[in-house]
Protein backbone atom coordinates (compact mmCIF):
# COMPACT_ATOMS: atom_id res chain seq x y z
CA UNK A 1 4.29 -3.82 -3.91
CA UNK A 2 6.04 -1.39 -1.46
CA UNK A 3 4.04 -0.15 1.67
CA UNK A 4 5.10 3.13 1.39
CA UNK A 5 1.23 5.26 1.42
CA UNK A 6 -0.62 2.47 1.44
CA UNK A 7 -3.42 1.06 3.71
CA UNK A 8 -3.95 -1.81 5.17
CA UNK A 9 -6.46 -4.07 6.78
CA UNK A 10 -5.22 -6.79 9.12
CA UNK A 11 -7.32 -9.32 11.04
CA UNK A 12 -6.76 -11.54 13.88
CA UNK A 13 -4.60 -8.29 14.84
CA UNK A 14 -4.77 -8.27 18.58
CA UNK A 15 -1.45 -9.82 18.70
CA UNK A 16 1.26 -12.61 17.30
CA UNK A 17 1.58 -12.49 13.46
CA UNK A 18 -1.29 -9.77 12.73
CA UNK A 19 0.49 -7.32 15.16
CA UNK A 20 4.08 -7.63 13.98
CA UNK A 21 2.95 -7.16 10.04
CA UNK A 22 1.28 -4.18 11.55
CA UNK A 23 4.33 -2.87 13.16
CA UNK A 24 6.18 -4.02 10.06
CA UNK A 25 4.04 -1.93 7.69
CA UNK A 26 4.31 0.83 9.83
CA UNK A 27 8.04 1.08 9.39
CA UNK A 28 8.00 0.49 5.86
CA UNK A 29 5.49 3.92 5.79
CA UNK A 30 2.17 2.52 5.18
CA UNK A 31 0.01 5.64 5.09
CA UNK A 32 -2.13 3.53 8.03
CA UNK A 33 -3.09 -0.12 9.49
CA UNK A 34 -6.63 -0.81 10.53
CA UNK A 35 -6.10 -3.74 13.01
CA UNK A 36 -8.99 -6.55 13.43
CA UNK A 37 -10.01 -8.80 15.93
CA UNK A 38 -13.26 -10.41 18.05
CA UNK A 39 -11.68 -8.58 21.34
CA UNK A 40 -12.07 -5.17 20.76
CA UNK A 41 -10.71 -4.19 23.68
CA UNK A 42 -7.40 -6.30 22.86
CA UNK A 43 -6.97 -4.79 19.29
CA UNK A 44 -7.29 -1.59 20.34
CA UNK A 45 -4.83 -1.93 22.99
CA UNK A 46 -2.57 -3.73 20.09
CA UNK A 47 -3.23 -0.39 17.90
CA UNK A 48 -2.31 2.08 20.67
CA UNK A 49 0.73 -0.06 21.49
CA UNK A 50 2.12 0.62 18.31
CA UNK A 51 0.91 4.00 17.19
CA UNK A 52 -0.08 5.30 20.59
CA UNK A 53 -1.11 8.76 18.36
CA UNK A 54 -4.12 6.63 17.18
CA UNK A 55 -3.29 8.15 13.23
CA UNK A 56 -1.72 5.83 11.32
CA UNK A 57 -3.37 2.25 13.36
CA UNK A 58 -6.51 1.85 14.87
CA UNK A 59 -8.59 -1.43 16.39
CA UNK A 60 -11.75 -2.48 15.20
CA UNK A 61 -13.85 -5.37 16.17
CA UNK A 62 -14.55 -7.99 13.57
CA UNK A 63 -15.70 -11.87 13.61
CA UNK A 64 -14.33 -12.94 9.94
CA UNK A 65 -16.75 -15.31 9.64
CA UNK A 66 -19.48 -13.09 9.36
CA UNK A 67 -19.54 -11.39 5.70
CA UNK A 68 -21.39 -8.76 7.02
CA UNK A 69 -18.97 -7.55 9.73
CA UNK A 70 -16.03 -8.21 7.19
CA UNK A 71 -18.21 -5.36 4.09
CA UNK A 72 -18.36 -3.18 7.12
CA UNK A 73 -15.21 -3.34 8.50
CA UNK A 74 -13.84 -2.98 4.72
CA UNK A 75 -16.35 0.62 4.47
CA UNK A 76 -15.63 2.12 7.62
CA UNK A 77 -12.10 1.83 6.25
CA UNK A 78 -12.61 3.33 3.08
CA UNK A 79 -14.45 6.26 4.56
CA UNK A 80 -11.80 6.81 6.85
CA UNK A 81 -8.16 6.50 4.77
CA UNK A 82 -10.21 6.55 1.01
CA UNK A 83 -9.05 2.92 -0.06
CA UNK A 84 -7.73 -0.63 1.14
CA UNK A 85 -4.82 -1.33 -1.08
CA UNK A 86 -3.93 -4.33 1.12
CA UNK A 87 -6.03 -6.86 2.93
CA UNK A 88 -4.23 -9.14 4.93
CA UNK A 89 -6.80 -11.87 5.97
CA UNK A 90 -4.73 -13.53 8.79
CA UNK A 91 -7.36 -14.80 11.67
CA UNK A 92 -7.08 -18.79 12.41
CA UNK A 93 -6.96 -20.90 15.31
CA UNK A 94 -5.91 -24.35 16.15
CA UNK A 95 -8.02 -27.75 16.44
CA UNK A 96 -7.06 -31.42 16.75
CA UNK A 97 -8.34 -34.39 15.76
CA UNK A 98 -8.94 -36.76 13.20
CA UNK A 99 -11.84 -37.70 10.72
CA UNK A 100 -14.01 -39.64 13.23
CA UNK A 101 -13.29 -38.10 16.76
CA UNK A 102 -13.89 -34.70 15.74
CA UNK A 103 -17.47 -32.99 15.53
CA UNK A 104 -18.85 -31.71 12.79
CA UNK A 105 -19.08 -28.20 14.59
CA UNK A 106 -14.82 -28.14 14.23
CA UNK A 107 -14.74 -28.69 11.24
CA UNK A 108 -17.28 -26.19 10.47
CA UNK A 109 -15.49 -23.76 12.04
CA UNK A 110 -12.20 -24.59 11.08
CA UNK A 111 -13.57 -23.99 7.34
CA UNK A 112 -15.54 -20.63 8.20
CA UNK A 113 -12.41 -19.03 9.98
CA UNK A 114 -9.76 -20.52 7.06
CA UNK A 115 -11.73 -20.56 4.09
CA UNK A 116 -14.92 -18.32 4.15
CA UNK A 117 -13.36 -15.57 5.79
CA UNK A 118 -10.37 -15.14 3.05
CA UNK A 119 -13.37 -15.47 0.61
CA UNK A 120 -15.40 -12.59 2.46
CA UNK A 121 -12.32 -10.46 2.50
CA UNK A 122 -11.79 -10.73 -1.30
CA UNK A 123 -15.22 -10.24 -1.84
CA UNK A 124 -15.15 -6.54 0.27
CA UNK A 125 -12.20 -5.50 -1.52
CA UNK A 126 -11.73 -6.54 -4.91
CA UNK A 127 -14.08 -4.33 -6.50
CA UNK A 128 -12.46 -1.11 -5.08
CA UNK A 129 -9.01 -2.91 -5.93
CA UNK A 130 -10.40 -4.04 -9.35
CA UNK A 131 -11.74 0.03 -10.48
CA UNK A 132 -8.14 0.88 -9.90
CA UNK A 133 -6.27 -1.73 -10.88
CA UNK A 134 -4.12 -2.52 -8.19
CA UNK A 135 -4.49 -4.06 -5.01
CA UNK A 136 -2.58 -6.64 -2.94
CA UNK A 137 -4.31 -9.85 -0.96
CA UNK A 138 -2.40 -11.66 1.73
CA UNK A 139 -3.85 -14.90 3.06
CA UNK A 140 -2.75 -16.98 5.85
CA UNK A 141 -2.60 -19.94 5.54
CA UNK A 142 -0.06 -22.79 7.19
CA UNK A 143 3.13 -25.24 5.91
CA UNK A 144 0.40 -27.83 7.21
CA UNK A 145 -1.40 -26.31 4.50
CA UNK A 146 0.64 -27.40 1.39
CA UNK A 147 2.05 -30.24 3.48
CA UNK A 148 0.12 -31.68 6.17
CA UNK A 149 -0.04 -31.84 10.51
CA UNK A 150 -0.70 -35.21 11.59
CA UNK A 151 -3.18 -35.36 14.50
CA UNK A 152 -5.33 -32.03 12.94
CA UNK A 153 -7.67 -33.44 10.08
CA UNK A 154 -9.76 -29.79 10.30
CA UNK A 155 -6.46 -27.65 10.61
CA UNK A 156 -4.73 -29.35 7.39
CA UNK A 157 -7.89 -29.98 5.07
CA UNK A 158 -9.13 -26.43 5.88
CA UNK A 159 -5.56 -24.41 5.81
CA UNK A 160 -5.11 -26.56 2.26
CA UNK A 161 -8.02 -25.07 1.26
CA UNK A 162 -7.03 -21.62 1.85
CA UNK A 163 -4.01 -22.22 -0.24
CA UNK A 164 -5.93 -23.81 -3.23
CA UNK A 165 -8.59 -20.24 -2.67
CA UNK A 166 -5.56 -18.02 -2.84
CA UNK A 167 -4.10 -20.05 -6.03
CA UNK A 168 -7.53 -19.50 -7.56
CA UNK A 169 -7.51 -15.95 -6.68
CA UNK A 170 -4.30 -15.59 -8.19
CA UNK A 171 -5.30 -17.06 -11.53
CA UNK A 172 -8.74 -15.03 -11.82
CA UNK A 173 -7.38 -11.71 -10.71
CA UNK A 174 -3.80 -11.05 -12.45
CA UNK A 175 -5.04 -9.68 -15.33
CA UNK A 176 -6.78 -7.39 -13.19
CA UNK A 177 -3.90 -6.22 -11.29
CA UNK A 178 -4.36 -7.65 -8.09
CA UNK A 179 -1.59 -9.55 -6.44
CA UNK A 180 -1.80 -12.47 -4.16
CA UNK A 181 0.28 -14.14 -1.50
CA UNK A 182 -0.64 -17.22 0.72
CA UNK A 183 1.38 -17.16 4.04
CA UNK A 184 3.14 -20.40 5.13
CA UNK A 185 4.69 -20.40 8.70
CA UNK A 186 5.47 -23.37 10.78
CA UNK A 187 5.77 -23.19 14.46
CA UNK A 188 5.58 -19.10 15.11
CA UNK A 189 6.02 -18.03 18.76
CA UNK A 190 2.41 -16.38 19.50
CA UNK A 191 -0.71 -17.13 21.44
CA UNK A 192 -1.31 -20.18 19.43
CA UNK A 193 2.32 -21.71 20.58
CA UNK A 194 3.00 -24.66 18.15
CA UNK A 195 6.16 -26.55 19.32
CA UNK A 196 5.93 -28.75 16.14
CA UNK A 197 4.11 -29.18 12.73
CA UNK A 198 1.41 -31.66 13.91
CA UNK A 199 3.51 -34.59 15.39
CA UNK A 200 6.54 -34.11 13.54
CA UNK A 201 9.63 -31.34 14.18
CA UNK A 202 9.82 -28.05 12.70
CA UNK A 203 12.54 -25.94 11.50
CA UNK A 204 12.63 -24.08 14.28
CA UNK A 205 10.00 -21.41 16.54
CA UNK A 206 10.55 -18.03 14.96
CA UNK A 207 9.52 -14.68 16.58
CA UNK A 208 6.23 -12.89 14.65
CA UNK A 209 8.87 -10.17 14.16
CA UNK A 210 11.11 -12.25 11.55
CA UNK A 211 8.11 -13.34 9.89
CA UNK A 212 6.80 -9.91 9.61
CA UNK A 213 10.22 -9.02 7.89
CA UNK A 214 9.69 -11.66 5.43
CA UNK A 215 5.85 -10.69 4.59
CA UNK A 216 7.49 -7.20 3.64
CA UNK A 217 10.21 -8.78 1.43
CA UNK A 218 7.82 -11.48 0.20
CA UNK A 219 5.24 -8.64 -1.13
CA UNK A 220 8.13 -6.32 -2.13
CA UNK A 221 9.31 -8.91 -4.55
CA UNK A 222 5.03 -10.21 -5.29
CA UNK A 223 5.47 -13.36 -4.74
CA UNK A 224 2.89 -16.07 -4.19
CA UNK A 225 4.45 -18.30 -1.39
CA UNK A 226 5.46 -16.79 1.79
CA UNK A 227 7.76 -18.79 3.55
CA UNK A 228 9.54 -17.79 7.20
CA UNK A 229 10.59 -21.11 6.89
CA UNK A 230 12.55 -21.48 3.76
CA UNK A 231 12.86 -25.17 4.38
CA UNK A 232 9.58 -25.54 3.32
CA UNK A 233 10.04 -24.76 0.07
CA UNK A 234 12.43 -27.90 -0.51
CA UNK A 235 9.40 -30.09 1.16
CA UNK A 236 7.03 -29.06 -1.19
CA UNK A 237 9.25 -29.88 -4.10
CA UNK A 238 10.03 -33.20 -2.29
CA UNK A 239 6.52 -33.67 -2.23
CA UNK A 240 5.08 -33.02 -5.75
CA UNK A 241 8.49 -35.00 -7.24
CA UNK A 242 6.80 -38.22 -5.77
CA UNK A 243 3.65 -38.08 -3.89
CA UNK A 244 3.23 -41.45 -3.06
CA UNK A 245 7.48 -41.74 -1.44
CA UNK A 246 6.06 -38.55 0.71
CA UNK A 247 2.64 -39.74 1.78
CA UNK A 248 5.12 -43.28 2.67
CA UNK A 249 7.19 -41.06 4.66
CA UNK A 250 4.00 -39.20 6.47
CA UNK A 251 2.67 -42.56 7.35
CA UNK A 252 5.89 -43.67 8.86
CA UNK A 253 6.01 -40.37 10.75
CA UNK A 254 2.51 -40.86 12.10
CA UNK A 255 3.74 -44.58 13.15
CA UNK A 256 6.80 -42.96 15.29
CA UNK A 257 4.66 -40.61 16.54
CA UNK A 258 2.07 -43.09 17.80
CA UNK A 259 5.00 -45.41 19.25
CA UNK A 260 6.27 -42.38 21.18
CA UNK A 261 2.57 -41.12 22.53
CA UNK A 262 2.22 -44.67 23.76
């Protein structure tokens, strides 16, 4: 898809990744970029920092895991600029833990920010995207997603679920002619700050600005994985070539990592 008179919904837009693929879109001549977040205040400052006109971006205040807010977040926009032709359902945060010292609450809201609220964005647009036949969903999701961060049972079970949601989106809604891309980053310089994927090293801290570049390329070319960190790719392969050699090398990992904390 190119961006060129399109419009765009972004959450968890007050800044880091969601700003950047707002800026991004911008430049590529998206027709306009409603920006999400719970701080209203911040998105709107996010908005104005980009377009300070207030035209072609705008802030709104939206919790994702509320369906409601997400339908009328997804109306206000299509009485304003007539369609969505992209959602890009990008609002997550970070938890630790693993499967016993964690509360339930986590992991309930680790799976109602990064799996209910990609499901709630689908479910606003699709219809709209469906009469015309066209229509582009961008999830994000993590590398701990289709690999795994040790030390974050709710962060990797949940962000593997948003993967599997967007693979099942993909499969349902082709014929239809909706595309859809699941967002992969490891560490990404922003408010959330990851210095490394779980307890092991990633390839490197990007800036949201390089990732932004490769949403645009990623969705120019439609397709499904987006990876700022091409590495990942090569893991992934790794991985489904011999599960049980990976899951040895994970454990071994964890050991190192648990011989270092001590």
């Amino acid at each position: 898809m190119e961006l060129k008179d399109k419009v765009a919904i972004i959450t968890g837009g007050s800044g880091g990744i969601g700003k950047a693929m707002a800026a991004a879109f911008l430049q590529e001549g998206a027709k306009a970029v409603v920006l999400a977040d719970l701080d209203e205040q911040a998105v709107q400052d996010a908005a104005q920092s980009i377009d300070p006109s207030g035209q072609r971006c705008v802030g709104r205040a939206c919790n994702v895991t509320n369906e409601k807010a997400v339908q009328t977040l997804t109306q206000t926009t299509i009485q304003t600029y007539g369609q969505v032709d992209v959602f890009c359902s990008n609002a997550g945060a970070g938890a630790t833990g693993l499967l016993t010292d964690t509360a339930n609450e986590v992991w309930q809201q680790q799976w109602e920010l990064h799996v209910m609220s990609h499901l709630y964005a689908a479910r606003a647009v699709l219809p709209g995207m469906i009469e015309r036949g066209s229509g582009y969903l961008m999830n994000t999701a993590s590398a701990a997603g289709l690999l795994a961060a040790i030390g974050s049972g709710p962060y990797t079970v949940t962000k593997a679920a948003a993967v599997k949601l967007a693979e099942f989106l993909s499969i349902s809604h082709a014929d239809d002619g909706i595309k859809v891309s699941v967002l992969c980053p490891q560490g990404v310089n922003t408010a959330m700050a990851p210095k490394s994927l779980g307890d092991g090293q990633t390839d490197g801290i990007i800036e949201p600005e390089q990732l932004a570049n490769v949403v645009v390329e990623t969705m120019r070319e439609e397709r499904f994985h987006v990876l700022p960190h091409p590495e990942v790719e090569e893991y992934v392969r790794r991985k489904g070539d011999n599960v049980d050699r990976w899951l040895i090398g994970m454990q071994r990992l964890r050991r190192k990592s648990l011989d270092g904390a001590g």
